[in-house]
PDB file of N, CA and C in Angstrom:
ATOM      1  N   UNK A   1      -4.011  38.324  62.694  1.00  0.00           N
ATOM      2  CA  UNK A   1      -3.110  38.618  61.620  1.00  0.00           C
ATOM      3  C   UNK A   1      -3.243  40.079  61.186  1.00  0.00           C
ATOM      4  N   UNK A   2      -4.434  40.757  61.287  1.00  0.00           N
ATOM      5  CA  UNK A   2      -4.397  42.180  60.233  1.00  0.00           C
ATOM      6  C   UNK A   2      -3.917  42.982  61.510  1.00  0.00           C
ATOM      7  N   UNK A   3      -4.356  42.438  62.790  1.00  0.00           N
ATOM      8  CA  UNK A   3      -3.666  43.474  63.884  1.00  0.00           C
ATOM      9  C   UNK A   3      -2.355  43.758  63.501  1.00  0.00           C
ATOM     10  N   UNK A   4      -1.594  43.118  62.828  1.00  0.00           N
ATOM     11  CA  UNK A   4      -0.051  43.228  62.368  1.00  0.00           C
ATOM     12  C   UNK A   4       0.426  44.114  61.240  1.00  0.00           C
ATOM     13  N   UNK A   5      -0.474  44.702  60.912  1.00  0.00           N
ATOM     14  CA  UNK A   5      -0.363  45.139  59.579  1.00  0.00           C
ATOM     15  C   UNK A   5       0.099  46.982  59.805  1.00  0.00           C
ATOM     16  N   UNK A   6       0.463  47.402  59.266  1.00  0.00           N
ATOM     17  CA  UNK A   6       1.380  48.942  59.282  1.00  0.00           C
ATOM     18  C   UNK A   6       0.623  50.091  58.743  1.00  0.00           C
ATOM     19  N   UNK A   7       0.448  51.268  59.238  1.00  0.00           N
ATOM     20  CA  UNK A   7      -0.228  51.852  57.957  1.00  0.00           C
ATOM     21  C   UNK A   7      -0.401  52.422  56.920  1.00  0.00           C
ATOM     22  N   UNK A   8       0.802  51.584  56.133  1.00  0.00           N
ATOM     23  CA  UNK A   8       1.056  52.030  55.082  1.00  0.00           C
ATOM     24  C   UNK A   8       0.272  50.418  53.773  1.00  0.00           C
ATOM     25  N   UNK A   9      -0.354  49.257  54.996  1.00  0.00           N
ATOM     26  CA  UNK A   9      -0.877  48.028  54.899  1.00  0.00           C
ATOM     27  C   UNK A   9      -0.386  46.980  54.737  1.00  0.00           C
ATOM     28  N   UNK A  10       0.936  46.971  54.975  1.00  0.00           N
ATOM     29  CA  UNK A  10       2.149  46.220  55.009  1.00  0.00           C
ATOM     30  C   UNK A  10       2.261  45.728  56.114  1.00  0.00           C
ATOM     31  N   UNK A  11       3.083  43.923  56.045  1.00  0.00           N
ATOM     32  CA  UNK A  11       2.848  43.461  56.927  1.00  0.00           C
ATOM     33  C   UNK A  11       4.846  43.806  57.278  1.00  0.00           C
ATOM     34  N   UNK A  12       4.789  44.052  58.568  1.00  0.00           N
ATOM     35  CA  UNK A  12       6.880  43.527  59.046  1.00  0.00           C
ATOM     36  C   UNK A  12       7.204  42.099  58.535  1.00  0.00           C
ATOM     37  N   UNK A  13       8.672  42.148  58.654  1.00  0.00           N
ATOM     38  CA  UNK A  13       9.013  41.193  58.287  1.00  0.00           C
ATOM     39  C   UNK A  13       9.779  40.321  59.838  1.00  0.00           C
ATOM     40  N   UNK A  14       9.118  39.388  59.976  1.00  0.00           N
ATOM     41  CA  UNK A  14       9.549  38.527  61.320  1.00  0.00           C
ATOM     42  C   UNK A  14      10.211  37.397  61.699  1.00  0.00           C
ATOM     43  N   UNK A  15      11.158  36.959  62.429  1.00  0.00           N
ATOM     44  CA  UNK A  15      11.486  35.707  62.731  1.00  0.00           C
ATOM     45  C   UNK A  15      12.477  35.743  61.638  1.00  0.00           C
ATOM     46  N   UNK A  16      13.261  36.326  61.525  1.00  0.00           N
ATOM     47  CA  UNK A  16      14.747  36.049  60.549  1.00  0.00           C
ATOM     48  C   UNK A  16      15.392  35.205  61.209  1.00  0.00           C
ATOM     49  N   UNK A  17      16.086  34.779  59.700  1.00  0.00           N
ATOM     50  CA  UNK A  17      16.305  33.342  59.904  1.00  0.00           C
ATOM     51  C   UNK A  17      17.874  33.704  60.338  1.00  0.00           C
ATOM     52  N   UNK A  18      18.440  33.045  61.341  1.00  0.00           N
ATOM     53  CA  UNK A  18      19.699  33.158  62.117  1.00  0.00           C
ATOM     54  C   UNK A  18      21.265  32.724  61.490  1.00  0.00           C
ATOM     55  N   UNK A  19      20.673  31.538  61.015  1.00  0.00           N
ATOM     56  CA  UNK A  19      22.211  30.856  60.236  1.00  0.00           C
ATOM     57  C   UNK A  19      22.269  31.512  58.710  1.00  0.00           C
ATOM     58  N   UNK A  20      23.753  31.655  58.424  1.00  0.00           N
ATOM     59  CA  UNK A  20      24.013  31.973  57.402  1.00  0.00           C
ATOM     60  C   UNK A  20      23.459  31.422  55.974  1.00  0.00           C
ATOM     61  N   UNK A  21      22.682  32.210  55.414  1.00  0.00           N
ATOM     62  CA  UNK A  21      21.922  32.036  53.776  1.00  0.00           C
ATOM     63  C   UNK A  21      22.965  33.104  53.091  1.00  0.00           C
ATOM     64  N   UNK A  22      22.462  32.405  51.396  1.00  0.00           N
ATOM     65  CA  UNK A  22      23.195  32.056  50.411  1.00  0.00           C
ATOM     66  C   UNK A  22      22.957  33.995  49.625  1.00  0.00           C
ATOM     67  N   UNK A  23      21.609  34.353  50.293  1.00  0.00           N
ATOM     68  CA  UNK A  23      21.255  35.645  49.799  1.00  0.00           C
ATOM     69  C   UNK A  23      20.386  35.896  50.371  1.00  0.00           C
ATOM     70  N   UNK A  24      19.867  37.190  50.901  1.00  0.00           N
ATOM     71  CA  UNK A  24      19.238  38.001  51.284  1.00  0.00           C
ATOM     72  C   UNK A  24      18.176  38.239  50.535  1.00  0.00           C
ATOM     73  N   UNK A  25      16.724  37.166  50.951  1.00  0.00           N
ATOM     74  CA  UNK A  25      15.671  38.156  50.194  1.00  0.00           C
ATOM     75  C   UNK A  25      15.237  39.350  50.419  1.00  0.00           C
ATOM     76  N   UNK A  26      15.345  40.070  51.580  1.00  0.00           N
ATOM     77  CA  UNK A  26      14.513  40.727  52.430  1.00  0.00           C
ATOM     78  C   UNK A  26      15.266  41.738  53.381  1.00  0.00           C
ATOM     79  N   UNK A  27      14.998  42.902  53.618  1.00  0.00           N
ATOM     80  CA  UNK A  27      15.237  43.843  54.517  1.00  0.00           C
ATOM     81  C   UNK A  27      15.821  42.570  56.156  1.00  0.00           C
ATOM     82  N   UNK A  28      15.734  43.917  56.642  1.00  0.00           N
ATOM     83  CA  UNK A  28      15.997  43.196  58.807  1.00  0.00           C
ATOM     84  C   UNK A  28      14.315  43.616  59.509  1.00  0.00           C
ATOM     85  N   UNK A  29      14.427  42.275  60.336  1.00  0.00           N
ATOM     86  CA  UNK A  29      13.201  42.406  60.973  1.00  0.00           C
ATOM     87  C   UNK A  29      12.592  44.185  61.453  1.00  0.00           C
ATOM     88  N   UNK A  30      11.360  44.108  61.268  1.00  0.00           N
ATOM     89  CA  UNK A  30      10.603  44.810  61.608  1.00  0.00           C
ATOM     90  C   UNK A  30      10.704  45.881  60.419  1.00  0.00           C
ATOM     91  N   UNK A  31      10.909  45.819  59.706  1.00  0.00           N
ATOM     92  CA  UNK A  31      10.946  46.493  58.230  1.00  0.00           C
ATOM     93  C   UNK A  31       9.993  45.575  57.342  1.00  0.00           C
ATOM     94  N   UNK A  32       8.745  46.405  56.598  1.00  0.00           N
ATOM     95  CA  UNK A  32       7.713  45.972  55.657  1.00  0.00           C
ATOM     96  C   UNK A  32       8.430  45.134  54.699  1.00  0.00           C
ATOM     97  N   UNK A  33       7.587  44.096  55.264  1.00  0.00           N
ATOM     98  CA  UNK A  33       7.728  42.414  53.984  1.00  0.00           C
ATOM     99  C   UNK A  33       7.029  42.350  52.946  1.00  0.00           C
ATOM    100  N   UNK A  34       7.424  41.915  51.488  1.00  0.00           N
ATOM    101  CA  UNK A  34       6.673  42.093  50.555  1.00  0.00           C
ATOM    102  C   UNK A  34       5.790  40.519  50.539  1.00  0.00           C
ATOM    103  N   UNK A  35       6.637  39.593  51.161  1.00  0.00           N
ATOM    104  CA  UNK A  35       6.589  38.214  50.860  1.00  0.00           C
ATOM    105  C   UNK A  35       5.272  38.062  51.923  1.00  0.00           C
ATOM    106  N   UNK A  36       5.473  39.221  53.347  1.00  0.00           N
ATOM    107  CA  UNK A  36       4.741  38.548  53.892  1.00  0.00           C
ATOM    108  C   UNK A  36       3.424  39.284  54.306  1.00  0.00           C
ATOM    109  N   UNK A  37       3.426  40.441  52.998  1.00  0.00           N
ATOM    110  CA  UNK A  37       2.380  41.239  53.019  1.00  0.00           C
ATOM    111  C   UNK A  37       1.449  40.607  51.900  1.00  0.00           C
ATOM    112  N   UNK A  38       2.206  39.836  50.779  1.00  0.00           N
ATOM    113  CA  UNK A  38       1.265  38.774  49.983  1.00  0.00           C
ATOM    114  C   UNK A  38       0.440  37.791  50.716  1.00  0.00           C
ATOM    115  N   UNK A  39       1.610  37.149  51.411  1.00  0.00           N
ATOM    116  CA  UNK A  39       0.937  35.939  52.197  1.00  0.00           C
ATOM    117  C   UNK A  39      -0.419  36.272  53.235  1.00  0.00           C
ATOM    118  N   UNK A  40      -0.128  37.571  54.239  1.00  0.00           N
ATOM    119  CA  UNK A  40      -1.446  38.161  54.537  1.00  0.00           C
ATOM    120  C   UNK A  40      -2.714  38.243  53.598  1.00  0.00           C
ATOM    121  N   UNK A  41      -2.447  39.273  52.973  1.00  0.00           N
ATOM    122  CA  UNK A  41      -3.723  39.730  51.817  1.00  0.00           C
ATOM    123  C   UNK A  41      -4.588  38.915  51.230  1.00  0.00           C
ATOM    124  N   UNK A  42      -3.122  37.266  50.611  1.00  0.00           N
ATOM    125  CA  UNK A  42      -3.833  36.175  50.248  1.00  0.00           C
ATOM    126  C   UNK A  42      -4.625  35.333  51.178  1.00  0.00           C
ATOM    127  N   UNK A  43      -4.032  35.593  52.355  1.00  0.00           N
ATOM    128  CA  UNK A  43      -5.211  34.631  53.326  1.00  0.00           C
ATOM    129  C   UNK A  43      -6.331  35.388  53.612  1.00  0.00           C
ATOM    130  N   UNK A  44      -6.378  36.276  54.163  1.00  0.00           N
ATOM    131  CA  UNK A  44      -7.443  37.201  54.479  1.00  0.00           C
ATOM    132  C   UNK A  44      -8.572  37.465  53.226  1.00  0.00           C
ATOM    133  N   UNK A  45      -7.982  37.165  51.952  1.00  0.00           N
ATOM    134  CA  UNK A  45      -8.998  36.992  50.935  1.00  0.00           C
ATOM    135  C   UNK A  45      -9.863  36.210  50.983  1.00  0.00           C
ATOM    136  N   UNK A  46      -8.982  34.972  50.902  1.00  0.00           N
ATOM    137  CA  UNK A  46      -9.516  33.465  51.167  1.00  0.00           C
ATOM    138  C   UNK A  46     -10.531  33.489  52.013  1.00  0.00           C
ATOM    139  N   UNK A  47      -9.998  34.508  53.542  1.00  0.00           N
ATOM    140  CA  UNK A  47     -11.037  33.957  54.477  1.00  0.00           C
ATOM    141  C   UNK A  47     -12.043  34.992  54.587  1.00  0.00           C
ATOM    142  N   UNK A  48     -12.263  35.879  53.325  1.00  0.00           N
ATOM    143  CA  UNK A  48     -13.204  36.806  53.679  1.00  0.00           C
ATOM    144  C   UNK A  48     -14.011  35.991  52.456  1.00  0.00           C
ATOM    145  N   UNK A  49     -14.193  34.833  51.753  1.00  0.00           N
ATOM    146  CA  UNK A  49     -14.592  34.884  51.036  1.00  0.00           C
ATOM    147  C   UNK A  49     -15.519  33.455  51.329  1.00  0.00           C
ATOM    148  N   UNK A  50     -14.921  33.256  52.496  1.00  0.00           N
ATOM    149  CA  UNK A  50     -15.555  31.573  52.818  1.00  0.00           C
ATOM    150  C   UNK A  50     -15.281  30.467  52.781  1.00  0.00           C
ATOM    151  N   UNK A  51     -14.732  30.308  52.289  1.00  0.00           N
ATOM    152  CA  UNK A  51     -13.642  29.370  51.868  1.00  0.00           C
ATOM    153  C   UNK A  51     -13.247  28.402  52.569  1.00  0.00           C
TER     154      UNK A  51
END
């Protein structure tokens, strides 16, 4: 997972979703994810911590 990360510590944003949604959370793939630079940070916490 951190191999993925940018260096600005941001993770891309991947695997957009194809069929038509109601709104746009998010930039176009390969542009820094906020959603999925949380979801990193929060796991990597977790797992630096033992958990």
């Amino acid at each position: 997972m951190a191999k993925k990360q940018d260096p600005d510590g941001k993770w891309p944003l991947e695997n957009v979703h194809s069929d038509r949604v109601h709104f746009d959370m998010e930039g176009v793939e390969g542009e820094p994810s906020r959603w999925n630079t949380l979801r990193a940070l929060r796991v990597l916490d977790w797992y630096s911590t033992g958990r």
